[in-house]
Protein backbone atom coordinates (compact mmCIF):
# COMPACT_ATOMS: atom_id res chain seq x y z
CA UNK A 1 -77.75 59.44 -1.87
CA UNK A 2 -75.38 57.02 -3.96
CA UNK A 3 -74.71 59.78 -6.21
CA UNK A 4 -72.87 61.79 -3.47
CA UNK A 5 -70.73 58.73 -2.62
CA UNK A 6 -69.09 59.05 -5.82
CA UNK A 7 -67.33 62.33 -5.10
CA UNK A 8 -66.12 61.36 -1.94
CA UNK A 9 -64.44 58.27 -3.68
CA UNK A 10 -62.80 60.22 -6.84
CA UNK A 11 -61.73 62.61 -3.43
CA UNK A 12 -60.50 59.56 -1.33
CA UNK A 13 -58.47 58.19 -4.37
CA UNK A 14 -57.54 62.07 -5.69
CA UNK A 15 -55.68 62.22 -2.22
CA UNK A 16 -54.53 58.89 -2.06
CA UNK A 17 -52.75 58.95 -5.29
CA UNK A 18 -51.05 62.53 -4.05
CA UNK A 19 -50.36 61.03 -0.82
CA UNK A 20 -48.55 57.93 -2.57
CA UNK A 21 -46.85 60.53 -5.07
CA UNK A 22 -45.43 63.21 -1.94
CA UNK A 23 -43.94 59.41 -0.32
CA UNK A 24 -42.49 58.33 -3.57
CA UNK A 25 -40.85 61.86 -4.06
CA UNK A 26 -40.03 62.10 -0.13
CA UNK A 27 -38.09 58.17 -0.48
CA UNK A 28 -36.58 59.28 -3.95
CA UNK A 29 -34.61 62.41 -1.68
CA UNK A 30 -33.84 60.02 1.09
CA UNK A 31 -32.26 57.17 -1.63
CA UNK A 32 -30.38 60.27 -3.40
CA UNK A 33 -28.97 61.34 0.17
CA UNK A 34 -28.04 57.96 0.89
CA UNK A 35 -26.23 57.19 -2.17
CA UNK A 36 -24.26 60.63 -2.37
CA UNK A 37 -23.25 60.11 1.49
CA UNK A 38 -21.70 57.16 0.45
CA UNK A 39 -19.08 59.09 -0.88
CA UNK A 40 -18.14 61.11 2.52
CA UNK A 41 -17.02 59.91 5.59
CA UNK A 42 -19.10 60.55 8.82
CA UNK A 43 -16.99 61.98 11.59
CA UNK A 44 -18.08 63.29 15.10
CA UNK A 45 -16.69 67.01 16.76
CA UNK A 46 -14.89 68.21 17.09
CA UNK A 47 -13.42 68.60 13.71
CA UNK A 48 -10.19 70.21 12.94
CA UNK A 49 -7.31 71.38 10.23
CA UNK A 50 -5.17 68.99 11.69
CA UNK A 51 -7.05 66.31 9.78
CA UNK A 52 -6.08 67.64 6.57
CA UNK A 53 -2.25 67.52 6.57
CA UNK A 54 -2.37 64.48 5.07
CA UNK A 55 -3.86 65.18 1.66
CA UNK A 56 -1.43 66.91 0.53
CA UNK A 57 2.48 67.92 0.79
CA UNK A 58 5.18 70.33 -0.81
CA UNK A 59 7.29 68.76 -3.87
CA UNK A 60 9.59 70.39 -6.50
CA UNK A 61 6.34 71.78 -8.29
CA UNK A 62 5.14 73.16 -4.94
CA UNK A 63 1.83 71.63 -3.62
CA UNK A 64 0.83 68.40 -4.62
CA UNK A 65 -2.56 65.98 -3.49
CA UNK A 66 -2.17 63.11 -1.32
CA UNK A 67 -2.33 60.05 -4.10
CA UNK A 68 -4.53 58.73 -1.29
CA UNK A 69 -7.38 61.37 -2.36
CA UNK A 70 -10.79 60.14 -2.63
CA UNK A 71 -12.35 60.20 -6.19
CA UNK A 72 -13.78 63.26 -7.01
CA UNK A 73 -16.85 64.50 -7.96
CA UNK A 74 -18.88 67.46 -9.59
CA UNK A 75 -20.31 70.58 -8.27
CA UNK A 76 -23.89 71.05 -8.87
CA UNK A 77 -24.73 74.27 -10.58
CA UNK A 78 -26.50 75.59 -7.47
CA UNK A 79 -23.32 74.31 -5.38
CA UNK A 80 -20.63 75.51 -8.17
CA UNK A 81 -22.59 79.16 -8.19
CA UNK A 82 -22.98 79.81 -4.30
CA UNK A 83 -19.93 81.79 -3.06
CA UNK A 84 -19.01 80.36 0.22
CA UNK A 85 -18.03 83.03 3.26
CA UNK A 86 -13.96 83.85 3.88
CA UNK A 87 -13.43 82.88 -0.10
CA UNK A 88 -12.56 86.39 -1.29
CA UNK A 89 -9.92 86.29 -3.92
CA UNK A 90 -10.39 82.77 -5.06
CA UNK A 91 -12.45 81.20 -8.45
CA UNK A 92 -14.01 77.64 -7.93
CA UNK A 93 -13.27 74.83 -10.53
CA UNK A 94 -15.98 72.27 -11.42
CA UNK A 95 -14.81 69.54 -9.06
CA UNK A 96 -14.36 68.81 -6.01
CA UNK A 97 -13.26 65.41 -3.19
CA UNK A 98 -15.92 64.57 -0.75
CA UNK A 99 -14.12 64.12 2.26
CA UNK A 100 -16.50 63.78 5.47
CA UNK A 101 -20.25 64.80 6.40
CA UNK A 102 -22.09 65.49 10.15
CA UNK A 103 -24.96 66.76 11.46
CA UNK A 104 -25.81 69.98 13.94
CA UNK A 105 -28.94 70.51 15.18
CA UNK A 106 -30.76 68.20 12.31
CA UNK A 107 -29.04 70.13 9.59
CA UNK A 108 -26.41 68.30 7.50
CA UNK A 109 -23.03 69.35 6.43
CA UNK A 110 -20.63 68.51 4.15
CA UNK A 111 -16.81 69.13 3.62
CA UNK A 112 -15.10 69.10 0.40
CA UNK A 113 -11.59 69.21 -0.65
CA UNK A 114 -10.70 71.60 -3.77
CA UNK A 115 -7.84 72.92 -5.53
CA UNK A 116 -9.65 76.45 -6.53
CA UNK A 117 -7.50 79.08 -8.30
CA UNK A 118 -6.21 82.65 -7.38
CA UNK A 119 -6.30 86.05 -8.74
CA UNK A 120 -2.68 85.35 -10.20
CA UNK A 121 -4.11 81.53 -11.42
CA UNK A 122 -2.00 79.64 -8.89
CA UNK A 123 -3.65 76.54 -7.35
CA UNK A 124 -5.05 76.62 -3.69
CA UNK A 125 -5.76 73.75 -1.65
CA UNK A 126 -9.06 75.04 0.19
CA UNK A 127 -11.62 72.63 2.30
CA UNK A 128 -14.77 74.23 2.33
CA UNK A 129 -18.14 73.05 4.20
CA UNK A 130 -21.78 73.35 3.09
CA UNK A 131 -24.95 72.97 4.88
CA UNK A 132 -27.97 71.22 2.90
CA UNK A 133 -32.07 71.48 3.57
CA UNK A 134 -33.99 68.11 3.70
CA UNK A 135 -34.19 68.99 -0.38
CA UNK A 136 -31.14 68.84 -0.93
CA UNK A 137 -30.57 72.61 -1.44
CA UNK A 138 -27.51 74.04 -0.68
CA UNK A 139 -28.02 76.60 2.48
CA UNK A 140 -25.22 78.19 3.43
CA UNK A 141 -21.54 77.64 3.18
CA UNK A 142 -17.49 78.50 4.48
CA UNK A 143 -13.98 78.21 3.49
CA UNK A 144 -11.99 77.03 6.43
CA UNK A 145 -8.89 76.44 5.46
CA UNK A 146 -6.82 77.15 2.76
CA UNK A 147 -2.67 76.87 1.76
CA UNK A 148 -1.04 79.14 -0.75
CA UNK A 149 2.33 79.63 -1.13
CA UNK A 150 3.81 82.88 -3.28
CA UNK A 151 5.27 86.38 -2.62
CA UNK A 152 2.77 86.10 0.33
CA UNK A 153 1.91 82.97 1.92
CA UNK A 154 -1.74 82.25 3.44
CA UNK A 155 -2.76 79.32 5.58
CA UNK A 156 -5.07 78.43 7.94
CA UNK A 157 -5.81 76.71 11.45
CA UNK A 158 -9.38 75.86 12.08
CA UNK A 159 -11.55 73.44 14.54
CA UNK A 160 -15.30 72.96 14.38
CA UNK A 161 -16.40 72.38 18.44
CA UNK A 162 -19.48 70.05 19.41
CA UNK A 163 -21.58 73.89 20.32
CA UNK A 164 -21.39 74.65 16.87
CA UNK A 165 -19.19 77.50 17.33
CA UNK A 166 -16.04 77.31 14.54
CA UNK A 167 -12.67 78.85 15.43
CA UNK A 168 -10.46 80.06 12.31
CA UNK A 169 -6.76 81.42 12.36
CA UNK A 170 -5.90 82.71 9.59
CA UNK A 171 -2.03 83.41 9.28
CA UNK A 172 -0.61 85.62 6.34
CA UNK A 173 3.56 86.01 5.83
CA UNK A 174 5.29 88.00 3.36
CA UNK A 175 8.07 86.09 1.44
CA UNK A 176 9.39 88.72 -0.99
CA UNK A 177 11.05 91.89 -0.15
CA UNK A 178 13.03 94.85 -1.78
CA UNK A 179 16.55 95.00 -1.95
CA UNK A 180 17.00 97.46 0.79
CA UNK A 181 15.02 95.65 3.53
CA UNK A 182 16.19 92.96 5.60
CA UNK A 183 14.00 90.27 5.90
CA UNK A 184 12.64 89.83 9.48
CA UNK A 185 12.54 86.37 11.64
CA UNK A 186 9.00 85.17 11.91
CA UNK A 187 6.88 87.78 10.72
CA UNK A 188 3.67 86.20 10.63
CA UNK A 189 0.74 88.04 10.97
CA UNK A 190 -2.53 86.42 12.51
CA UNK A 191 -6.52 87.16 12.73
CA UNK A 192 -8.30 84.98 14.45
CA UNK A 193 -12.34 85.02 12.90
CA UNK A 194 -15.15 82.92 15.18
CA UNK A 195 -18.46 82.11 13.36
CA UNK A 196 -21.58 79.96 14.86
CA UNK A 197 -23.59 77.28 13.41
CA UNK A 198 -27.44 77.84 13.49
CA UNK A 199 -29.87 75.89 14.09
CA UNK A 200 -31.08 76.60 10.32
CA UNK A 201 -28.13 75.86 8.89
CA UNK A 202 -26.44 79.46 8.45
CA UNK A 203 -22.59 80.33 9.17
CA UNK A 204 -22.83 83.41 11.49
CA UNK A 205 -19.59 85.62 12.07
CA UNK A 206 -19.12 86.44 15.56
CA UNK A 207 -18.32 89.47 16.95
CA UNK A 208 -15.59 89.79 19.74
């Protein structure tokens, strides 16, 4: 009979020992969160473009960053590889400025400041949002806004409601024309895009 306690011991300690090892790997995550939060600011929704004026204004070399900017950081290869939603056109650099974090339905999110670069290699200030799994992993994520000045001119009006649901205007104005057209008084053209927050962390467009 004593020789069948035996197994049940090296079993009892077998567990133990992964049970000690899936906490120390589950607190290691939580520390990692906690110390790369400390980077963001938390803010409640709603959430909108409005808040960005700041970090940034037009000088003699067109757009320059707020001096005020937080210090930036590095993408993560997964981060730096996954092409967020509404960023056609544009090429990520390496870093980034954490700017704010919240949470929707138990999923967190994170928004970013970053200068990324055209087709034609002009800089674009862009704020962008990402969605992260208990991991870590980077789930899903948006451009929301975005100024670029040129022979067309882009820009964007966004706000991020308490439901979830995001509201985007994205505004588009050509600057340059050909000698034999008259330029015409605000001629802006506008789409307005709607997208909803999941409970699992996913951007999903709306259809109107």
């Amino acid at each position: 009979m004593k020789y069948l306690i035996y197994p049940i011991i090296i079993c009892f300690i077998v567990f133990g020992n992964v049970s000690n090892a899936i906490a120390n790997i589950s607190n290691e995550i939580a520390n990692t969160k906690e110390i790369e939060l400390k980077h963001y600011k938390k803010i409640n929704l709603p959430y909108s473009s409005a808040e960005l004026e700041k970090y940034y204004y037009w000088g003699e070399n067109g757009l320059q960053l707020s001096p005020d900017m937080p210090f930036p950081l590095r993408f993560t290869n997964k981060e730096f590889s996954y092409k967020p939603k509404l960023f056609d056109y544009l090429a990520k650099t390496t870093f980034y400025f954490p700017l704010c974090y919240f949470y929707y339905k138990n999923i967190l999110y994170k928004g970013v400041i970053q200068m990324a670069i055209s087709d034609n290699d002009e800089k674009i200030f862009t704020f962008q949002v990402y969605s992260y799994n208990d991991q870590g992993g980077v789930i899903d994520a948006i451009l929301l806004y975005k100024v670029q000045r040129g022979e067309i001119s882009y820009w964007n009006d966004f706000i991020i409601n308490p439901n979830g649901k995001i509201l985007i205007t994205q505004y588009q104005q050509v600057n340059l024309f050909e000698d034999d057209e008259e330029p015409k008084d605000n001629q802006i053209e506008t789409k307005t895009v709607e997208f909803q927050m999941t409970p699992s962390g996913i951007f999903n467009s709306v259809e109107k």
